[in-house]
N, C-alpha and C. Protein backbone atom coordinates (compact mmCIF):
# COMPACT_ATOMS: atom_id res chain seq x y z
N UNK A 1 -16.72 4.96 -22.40
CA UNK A 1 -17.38 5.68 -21.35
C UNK A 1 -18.72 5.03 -21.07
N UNK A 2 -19.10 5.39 -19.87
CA UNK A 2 -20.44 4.62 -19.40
C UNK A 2 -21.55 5.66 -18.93
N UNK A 3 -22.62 5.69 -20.11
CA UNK A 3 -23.50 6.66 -20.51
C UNK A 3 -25.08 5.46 -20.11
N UNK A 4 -26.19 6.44 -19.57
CA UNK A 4 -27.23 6.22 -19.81
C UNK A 4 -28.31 6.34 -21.17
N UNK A 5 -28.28 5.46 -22.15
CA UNK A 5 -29.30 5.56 -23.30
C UNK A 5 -30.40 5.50 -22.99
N UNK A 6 -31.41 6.05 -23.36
CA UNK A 6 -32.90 5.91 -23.26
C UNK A 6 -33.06 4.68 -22.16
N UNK A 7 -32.59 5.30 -21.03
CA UNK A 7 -32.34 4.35 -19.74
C UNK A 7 -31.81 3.15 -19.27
N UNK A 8 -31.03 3.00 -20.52
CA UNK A 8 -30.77 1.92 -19.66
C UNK A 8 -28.49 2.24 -19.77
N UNK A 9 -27.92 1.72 -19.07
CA UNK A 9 -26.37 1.95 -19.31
C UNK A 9 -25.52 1.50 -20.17
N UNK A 10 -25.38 1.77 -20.95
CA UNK A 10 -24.31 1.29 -21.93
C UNK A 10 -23.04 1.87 -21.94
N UNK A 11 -22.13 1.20 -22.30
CA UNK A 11 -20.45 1.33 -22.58
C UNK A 11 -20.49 2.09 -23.89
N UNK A 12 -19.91 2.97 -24.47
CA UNK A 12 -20.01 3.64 -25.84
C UNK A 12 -18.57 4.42 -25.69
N UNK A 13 -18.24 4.51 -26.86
CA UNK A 13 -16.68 5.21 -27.26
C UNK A 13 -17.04 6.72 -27.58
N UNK A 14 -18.28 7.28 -27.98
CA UNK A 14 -18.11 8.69 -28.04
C UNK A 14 -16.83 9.11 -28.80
N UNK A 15 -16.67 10.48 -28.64
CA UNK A 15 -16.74 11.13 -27.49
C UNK A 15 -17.55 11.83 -27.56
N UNK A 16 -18.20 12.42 -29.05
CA UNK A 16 -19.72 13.19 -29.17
C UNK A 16 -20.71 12.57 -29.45
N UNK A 17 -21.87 13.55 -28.91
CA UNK A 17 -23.14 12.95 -28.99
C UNK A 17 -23.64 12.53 -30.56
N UNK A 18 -22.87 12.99 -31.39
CA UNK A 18 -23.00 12.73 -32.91
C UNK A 18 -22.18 11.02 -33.45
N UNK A 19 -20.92 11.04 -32.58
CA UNK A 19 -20.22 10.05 -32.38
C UNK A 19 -21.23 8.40 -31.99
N UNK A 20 -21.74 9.26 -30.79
CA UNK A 20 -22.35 7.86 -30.07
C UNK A 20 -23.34 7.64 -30.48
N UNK A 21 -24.27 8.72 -31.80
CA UNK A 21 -25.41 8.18 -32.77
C UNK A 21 -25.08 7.67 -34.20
N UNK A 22 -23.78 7.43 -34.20
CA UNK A 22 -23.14 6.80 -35.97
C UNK A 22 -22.80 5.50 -34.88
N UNK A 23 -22.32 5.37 -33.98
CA UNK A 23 -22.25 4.20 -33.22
C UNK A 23 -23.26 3.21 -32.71
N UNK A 24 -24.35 3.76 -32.87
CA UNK A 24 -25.76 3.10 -32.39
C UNK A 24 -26.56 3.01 -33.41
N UNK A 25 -25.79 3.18 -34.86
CA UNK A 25 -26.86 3.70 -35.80
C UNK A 25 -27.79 4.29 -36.25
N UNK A 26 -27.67 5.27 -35.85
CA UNK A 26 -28.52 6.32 -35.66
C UNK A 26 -27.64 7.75 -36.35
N UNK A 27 -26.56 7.39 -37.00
CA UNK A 27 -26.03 9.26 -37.35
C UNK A 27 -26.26 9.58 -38.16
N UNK A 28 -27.44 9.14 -39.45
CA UNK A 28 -28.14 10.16 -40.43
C UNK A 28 -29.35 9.64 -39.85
N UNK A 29 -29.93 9.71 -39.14
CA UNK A 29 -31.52 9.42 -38.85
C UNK A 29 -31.77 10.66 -38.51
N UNK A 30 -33.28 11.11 -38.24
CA UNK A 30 -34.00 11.96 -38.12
C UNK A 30 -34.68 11.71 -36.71
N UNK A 31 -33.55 12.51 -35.58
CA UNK A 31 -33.93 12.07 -34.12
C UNK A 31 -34.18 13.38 -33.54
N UNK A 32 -34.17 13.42 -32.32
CA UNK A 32 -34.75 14.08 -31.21
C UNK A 32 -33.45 13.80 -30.08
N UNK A 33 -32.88 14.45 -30.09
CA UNK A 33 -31.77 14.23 -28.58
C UNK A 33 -32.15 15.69 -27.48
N UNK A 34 -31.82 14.62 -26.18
CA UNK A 34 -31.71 15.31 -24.57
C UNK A 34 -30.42 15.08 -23.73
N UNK A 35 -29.73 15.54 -23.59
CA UNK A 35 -29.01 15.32 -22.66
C UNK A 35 -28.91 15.59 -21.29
N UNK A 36 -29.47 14.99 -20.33
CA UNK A 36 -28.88 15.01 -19.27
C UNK A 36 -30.28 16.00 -18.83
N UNK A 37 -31.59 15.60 -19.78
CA UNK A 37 -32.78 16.07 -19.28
C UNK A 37 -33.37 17.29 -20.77
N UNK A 38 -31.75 18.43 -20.90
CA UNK A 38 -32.46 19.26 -21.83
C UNK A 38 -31.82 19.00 -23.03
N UNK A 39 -32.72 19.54 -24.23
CA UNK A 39 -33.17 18.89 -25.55
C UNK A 39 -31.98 19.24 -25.76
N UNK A 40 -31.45 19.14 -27.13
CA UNK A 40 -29.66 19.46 -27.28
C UNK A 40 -30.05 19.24 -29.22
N UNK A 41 -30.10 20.81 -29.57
CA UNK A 41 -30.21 20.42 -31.27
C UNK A 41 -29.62 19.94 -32.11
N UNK A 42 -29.74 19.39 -33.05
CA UNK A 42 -28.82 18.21 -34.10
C UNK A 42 -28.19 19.26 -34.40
N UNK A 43 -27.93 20.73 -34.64
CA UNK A 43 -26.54 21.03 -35.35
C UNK A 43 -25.34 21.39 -33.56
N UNK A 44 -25.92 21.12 -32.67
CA UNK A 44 -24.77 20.94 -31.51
C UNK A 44 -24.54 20.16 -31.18
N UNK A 45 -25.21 18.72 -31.72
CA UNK A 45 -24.32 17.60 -31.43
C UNK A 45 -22.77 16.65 -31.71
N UNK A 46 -22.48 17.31 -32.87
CA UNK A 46 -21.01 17.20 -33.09
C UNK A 46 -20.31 17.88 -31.91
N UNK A 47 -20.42 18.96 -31.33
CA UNK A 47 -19.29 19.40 -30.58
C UNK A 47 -19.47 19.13 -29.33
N UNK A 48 -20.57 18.48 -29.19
CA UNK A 48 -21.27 18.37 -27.27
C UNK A 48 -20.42 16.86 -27.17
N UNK A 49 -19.80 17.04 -26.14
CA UNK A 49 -18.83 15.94 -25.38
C UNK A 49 -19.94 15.03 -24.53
N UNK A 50 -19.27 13.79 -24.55
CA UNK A 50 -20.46 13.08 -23.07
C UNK A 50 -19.09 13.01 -22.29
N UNK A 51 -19.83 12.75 -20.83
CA UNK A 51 -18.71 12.04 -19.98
C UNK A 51 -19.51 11.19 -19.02
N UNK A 52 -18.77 10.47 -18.33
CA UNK A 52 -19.32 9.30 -17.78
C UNK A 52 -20.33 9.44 -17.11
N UNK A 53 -21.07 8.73 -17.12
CA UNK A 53 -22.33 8.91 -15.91
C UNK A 53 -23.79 10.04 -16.86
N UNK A 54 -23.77 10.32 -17.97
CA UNK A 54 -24.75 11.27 -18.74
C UNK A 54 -25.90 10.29 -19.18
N UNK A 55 -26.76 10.92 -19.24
CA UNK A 55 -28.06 10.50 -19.59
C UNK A 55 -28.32 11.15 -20.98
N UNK A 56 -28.05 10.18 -21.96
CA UNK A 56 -28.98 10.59 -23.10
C UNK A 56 -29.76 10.05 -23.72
N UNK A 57 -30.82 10.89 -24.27
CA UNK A 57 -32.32 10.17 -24.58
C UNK A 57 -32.69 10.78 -26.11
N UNK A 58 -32.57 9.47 -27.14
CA UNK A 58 -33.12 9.54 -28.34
C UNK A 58 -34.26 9.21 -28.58
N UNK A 59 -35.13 9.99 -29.52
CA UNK A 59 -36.47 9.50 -29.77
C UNK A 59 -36.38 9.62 -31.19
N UNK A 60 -37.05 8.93 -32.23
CA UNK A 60 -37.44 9.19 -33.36
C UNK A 60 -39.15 9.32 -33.47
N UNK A 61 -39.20 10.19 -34.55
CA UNK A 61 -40.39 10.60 -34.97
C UNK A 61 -41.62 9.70 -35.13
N UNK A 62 -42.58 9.62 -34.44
CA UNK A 62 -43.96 8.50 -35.41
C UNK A 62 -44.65 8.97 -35.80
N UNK A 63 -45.17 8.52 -36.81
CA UNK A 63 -46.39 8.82 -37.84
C UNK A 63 -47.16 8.68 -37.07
N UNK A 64 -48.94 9.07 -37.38
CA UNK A 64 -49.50 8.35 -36.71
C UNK A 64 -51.43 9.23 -37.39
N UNK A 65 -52.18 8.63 -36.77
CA UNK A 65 -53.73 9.18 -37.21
C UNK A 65 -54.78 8.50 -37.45
C-alpha cells in the first residue's frame, strides 16, 4: 500500500499501524503516532488498519536542556 510517512510516500505492506512500525523499525521503540492528522495511542495501533493514500506521522522522544 502507498502511505504518507512523516511526509514523504512510501510503499509499505502493513496492514497495521503496528505492522508498518516493526517494518520501519520502529515496533518496540518509544514513539508518538498520528494518523491522518489525529494522535492514535500505542495500545490502538495493532488493530488500526492503513489504506492507501494515509498519512502517518512518527515522532520519537528528545532529550534535551
Amino acid at each position: 500500500m502507498k502511505i504518507t510517512l512523516n511526509g514523504a510516500p512510501r510503499d509499505l505492506t502493513g496492514p497495521s499501524v503496528q505492522d508498518v512500525l516493526t517494518e520501519i523499525g520502529l515496533g518496540t521503540a518509544k514513539v508518538a503516532t498520528a494518523l491522518n492528522g489525529a494522535f492514535l495511542p500505542a495500545a490502538a495501533r495493532p488493530e488500526t488498519t492503513l489504506s492507501d493514500g494515509d498519512a502517518l506521522e512518527v515522532v520519537a522522544p528528545m532529550q534535551g536542556g
